[in-house]
Protein backbone atom coordinates (compact mmCIF):
# COMPACT_ATOMS: atom_id res chain seq x y z
CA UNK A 1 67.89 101.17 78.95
CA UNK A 2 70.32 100.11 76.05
CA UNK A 3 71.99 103.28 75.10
CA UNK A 4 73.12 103.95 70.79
CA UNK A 5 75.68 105.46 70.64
CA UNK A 6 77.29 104.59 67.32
CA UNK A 7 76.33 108.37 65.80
CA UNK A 8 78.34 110.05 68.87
CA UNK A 9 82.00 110.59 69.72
CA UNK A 10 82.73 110.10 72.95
CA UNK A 11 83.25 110.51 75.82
CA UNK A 12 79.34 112.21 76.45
CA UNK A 13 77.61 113.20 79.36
CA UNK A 14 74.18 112.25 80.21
CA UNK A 15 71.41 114.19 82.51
CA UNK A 16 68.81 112.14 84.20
CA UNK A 17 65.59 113.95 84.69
CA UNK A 18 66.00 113.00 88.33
CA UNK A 19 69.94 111.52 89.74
CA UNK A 20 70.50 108.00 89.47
CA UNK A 21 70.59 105.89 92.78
CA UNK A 22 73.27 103.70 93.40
CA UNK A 23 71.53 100.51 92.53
CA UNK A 24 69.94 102.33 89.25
CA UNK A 25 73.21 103.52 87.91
CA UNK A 26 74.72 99.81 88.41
CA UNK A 27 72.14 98.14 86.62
CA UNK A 28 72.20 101.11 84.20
CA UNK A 29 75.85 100.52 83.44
CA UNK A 30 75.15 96.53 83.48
CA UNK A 31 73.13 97.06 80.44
CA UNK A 32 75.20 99.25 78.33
CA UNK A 33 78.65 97.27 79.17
CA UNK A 34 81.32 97.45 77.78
CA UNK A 35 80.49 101.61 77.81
CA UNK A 36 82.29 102.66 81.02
CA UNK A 37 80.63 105.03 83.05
CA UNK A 38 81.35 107.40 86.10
CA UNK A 39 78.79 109.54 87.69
CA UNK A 40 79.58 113.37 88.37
CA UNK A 41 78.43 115.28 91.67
CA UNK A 42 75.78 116.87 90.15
CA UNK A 43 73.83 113.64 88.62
CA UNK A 44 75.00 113.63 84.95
CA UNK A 45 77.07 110.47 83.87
CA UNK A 46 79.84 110.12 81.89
CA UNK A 47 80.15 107.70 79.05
CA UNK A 48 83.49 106.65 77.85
CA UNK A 49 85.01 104.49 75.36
CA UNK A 50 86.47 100.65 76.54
CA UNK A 51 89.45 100.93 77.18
CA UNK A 52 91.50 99.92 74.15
CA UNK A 53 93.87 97.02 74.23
CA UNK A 54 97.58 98.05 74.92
CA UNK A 55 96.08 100.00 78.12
CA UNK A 56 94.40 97.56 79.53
CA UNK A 57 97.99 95.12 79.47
CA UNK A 58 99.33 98.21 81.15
CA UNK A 59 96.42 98.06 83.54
CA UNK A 60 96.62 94.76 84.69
CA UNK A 61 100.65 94.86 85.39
CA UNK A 62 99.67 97.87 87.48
CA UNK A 63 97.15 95.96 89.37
CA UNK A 64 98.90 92.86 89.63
CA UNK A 65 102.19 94.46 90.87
CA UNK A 66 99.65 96.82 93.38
CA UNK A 67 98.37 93.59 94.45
CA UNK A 68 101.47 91.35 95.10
CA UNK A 69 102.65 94.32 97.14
CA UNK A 70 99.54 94.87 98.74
CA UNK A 71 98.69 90.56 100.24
CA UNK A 72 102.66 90.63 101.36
CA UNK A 73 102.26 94.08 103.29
CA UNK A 74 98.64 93.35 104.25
CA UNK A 75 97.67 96.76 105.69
CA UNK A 76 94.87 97.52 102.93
CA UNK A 77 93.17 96.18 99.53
CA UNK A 78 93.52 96.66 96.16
CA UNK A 79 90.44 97.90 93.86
CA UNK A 80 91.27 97.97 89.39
CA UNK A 81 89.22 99.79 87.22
CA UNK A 82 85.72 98.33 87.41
CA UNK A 83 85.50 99.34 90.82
CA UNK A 84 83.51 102.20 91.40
CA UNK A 85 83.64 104.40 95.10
CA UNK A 86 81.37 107.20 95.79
CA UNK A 87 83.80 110.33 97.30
CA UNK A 88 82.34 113.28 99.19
CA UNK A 89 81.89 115.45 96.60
CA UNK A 90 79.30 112.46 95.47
CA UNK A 91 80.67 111.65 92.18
CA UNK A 92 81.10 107.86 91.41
CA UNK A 93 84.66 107.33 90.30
CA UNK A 94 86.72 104.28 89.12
CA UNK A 95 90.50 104.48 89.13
CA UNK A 96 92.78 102.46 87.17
CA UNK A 97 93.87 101.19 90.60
CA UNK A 98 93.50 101.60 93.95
CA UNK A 99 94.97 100.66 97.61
CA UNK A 100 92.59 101.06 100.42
CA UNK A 101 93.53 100.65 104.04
CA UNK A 102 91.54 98.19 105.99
CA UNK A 103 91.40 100.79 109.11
CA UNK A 104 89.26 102.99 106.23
CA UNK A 105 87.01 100.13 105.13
CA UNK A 106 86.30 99.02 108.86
CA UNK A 107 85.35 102.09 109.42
CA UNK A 108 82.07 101.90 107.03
CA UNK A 109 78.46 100.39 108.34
CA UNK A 110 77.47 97.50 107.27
CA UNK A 111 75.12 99.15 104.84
CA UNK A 112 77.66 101.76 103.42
CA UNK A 113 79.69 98.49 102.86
CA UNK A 114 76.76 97.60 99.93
CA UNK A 115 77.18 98.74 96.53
CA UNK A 116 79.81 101.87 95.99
CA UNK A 117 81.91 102.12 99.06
CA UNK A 118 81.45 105.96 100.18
CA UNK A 119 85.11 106.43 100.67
CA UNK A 120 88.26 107.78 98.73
CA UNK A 121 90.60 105.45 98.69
CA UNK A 122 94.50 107.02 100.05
CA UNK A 123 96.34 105.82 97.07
CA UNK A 124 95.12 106.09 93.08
CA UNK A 125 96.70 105.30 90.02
CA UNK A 126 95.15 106.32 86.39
CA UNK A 127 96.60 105.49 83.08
CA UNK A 128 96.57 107.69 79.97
CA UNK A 129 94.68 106.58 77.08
CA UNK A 130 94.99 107.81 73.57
CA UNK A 131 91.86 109.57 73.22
CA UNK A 132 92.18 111.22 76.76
CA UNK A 133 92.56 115.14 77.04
CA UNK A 134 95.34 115.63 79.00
CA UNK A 135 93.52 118.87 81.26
CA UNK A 136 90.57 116.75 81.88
CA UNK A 137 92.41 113.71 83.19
CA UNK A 138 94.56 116.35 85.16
CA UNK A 139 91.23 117.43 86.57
CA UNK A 140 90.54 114.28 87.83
CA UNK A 141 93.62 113.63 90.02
CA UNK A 142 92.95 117.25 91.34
CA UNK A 143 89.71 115.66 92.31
CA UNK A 144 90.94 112.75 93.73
CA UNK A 145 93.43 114.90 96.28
CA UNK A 146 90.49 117.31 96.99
CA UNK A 147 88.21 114.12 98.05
CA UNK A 148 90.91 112.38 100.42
CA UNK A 149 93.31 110.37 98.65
CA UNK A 150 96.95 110.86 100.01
CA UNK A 151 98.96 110.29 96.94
CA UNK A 152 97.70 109.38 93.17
CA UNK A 153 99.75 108.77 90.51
CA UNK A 154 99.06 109.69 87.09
CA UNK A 155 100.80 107.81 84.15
CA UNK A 156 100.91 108.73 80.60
CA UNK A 157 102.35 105.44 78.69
CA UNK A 158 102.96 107.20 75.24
CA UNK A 159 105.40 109.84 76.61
CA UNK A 160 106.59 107.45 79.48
CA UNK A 161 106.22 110.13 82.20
CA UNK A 162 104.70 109.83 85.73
CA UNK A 163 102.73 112.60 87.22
CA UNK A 164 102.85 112.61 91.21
CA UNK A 165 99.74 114.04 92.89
CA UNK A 166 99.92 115.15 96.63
CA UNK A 167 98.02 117.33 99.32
CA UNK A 168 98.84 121.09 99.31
CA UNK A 169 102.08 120.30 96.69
CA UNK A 170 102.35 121.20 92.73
CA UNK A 171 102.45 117.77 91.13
CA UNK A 172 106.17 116.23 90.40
CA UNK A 173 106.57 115.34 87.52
CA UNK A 174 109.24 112.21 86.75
CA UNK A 175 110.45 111.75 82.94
CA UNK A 176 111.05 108.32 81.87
CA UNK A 177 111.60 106.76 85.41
CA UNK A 178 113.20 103.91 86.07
CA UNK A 179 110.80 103.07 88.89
CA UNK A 180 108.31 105.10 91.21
CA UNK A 181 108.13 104.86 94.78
CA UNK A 182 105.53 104.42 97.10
CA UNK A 183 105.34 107.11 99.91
CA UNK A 184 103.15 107.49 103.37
CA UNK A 185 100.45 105.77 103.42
CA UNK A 186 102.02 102.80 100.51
CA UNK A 187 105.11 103.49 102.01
CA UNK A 188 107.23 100.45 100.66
CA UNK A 189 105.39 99.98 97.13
CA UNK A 190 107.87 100.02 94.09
CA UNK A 191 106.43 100.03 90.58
CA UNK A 192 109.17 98.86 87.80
CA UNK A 193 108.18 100.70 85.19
CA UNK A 194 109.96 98.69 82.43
CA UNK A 195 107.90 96.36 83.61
CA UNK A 196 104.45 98.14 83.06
CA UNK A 197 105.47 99.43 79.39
CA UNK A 198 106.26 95.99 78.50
CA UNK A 199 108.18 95.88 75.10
CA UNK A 200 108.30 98.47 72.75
C-alpha cells in the first residue's frame, strides 16, 4: 500500500485494524521508502521524514568510526539506521547506530535470526534532526535503557552537546566535547567529535 502523504506534516502515526507482522511491516515500509518507519508496542507505526542531508554525513562518520572500532576489537557488530530490532517491549526500533555483541546474537535461534533480530542491542547512538522534539527523542533513549541497552548516546549536532544514557543514572550531559568515550560493554570506543561535525 503506497501511502500520500504530501497533505500531512509529519512525523504521523498509523493504526492497523489488526498489528502488522514482521514480514508485513517490511514489505509495508519497502513500498513507501524513503518514509522511515518504526513500529510502537502497541501496533501503530510511526512515519517520519528522510533524514535530511547534513544528518545523514553525520550519520555515516558515526557508523564508519563505530565500525573501524568495532572489526579491530571484534567482540560484536555494528547495525546504522536502516536496521530495525524488535526489543521486549515489542516496538520495532532503528537507531542511528548500533554495536551488538556476538555472545547476544549467538544467543538467538536460527529463526529469531530472520527478519528483526528480537534483541536490544548494549550500545545505541541517535542523532538530532532539525525537526525532532527534543522530549520525544529523550523518550526514546529512556526506552532504549528500559529494553536492555547498557549505554546510548544521544547527540544533538546543532547545539554540539552529547547526552549520556545509562541504567539506574540521570543522563550526563557533555557540552561541546572534545571526544566521548566508550564505557563497559564498548569499553575502548573513542568518537572524535570534530570529526563527526565536520566543518562548520
Amino acid at each position: 500500500m503506497n501511502l500520500d502523504l504530501s497533505s500531512l506534516e509529519l512525523p504521523i502515526r498509523l493504526r492497523p485494524e489488526t498489528p502488522m507482522s514482521d514480514e508485513e511491516f517490511m514489505r509495508f515500509s519497502g513500498e513507501n521508502n524513503p518514509l522511515r518507519m518504526e513500529l510502537e508496542p502497541n501496533g501503530e507505526i510511526l512515519i517520519m521524514t528522510p533524514t535530511v542531508t547534513n544528518t545523514g554525513f553525520i550519520n555515516r562518520r558515526i557508523v564508519q568510526a563505530l565500525g573501524v572500532w568495532a572489526d579491530e576489537d571484534g567482540r560484536g557488530e555494528v547495525a546504522e539506521s536502516s536496521t530495525g530490532f524488535r526489543l521486549p517491549n515489542g516496538a520495532v526500533r532503528s537507531p542511528d547506530a548500533a554495536w551488538v555483541s556476538r555472545r547476544r546474537l549467538e544467543a538467538l535461534t536460527k529463526s529469531e535470526r530472520k527478519g528483526f533480530h528480537p534483541l536490544c542491542p548494549e550500545f545505541v547512538i541517535e542523532l538530532t534532526s532539525p525537526n525532532d522534539k527534543l522530549k520525544d527523542v529523550k523518550a526514546k533513549m529512556d526506552e532504549w535503557i528500559a529494553n536492555g541497552a547498557e549505554l546510548a548516546w544521544l547527540i544533538e549536532p546543532k547545539e554540539r552537546r552529547v547526552r549520556v544514557y545509562r541504567p539506574g543514572q540521570e543522563p550526563e550531559v557533555l557540552e561541546d566535547p572534545s571526544s566521548v568515550q566508550g564505557t563497559g560493554c564498548v569499553a575502548g570506543f573513542e568518537l572524535v567529535m570534530e570529526r563527526v561535525w565536520g566543518r562548520r
